[in-house]
Protein backbone atom coordinates (compact mmCIF):
# COMPACT_ATOMS: atom_id res chain seq x y z
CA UNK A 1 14.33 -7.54 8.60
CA UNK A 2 14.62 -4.19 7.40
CA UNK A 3 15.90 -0.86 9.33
CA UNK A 4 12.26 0.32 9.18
CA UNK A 5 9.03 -1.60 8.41
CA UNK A 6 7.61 -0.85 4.65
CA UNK A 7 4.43 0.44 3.37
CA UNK A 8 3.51 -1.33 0.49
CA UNK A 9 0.99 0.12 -1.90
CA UNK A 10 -1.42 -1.88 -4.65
CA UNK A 11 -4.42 -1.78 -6.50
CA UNK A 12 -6.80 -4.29 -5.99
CA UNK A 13 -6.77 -5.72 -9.56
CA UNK A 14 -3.38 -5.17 -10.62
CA UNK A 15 -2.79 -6.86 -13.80
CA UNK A 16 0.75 -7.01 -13.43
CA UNK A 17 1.88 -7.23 -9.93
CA UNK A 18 -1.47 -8.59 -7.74
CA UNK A 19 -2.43 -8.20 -5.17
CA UNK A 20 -1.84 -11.29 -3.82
CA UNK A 21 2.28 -10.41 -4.26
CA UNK A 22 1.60 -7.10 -1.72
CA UNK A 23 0.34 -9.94 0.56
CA UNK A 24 3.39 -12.11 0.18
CA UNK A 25 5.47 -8.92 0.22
CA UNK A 26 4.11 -8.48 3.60
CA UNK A 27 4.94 -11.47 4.87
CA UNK A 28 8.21 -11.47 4.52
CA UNK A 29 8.96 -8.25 5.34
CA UNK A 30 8.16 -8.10 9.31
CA UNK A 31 5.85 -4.99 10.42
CA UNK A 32 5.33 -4.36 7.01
CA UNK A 33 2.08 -2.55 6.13
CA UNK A 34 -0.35 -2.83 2.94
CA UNK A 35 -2.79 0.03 1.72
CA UNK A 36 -4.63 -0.93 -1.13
CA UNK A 37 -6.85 1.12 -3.31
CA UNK A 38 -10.07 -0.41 -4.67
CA UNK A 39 -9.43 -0.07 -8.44
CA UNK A 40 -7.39 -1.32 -11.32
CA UNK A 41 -4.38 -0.52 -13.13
CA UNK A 42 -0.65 -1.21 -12.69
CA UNK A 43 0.12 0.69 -9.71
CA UNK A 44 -1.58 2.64 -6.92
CA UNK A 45 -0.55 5.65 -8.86
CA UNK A 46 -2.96 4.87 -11.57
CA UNK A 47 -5.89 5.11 -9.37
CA UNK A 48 -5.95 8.83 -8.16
CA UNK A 49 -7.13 8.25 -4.19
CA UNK A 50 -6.88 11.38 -1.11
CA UNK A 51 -6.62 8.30 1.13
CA UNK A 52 -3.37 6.85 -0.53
CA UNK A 53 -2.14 10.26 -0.60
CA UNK A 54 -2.45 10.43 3.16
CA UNK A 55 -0.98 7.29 4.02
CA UNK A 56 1.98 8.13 1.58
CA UNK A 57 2.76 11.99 3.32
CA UNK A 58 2.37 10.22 6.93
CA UNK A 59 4.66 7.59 5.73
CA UNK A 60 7.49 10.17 4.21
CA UNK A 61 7.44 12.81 6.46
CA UNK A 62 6.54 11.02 9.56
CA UNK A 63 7.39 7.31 9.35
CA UNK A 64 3.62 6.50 10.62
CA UNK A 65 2.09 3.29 9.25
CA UNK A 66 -1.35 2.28 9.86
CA UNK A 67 -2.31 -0.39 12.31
CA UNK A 68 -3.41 -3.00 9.68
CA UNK A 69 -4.31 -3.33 6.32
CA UNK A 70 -6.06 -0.05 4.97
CA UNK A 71 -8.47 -0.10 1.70
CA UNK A 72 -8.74 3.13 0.06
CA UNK A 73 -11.51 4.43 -2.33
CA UNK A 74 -10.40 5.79 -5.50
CA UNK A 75 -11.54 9.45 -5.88
C-alpha cells in the first residue's frame, strides 16, 4: 500500500519493460492506475501523445487518476 495510488505509464510494445509488467505493476500496487499509449519504444516518453500529457499534468498538479485503464493515441 502506498500513501497515494500510482499512475503508471507504458507503451504498448515496449521492448524493454512490457506491457504486461505495467499490468503486474498494477496489481500489486492497490488503486493503482495504467495509461498506455498505442506505440513502441522504451517508455511513454518516446511516443509524443497530448493524451499522456494530460493524464501526467492532472496527475502532478492535481492527484486525479482516471477511472480505469486509459489508451492514448500517439500524436
Amino acid at each position: 500500500s502506498t500513501a497515494y495510488p500510482l499512475l503508471l505509464f507504458s507503451t504498448t510494445y515496449d521492448p524493454v519493460c512490457p506491457l504486461m509488467s505495467a499490468r503486474s505493476a498494477k496489481e500489486a500496487f492497490e488503486g493503482s492506475r495504467i495509461v498506455e499509449v498505442k506505440g513502441y519504444g522504451h517508455s511513454s516518453l518516446a511516443v509524443p501523445s497530448l493524451c499522456v500529457a494530460r493524464h501526467v499534468r492532472d496527475y502532478l498538479y492535481e492527484g486525479k487518476l482516471p477511472d480505469a485503464h486509459v489508451q492514448c493515441e500517439p500524436d
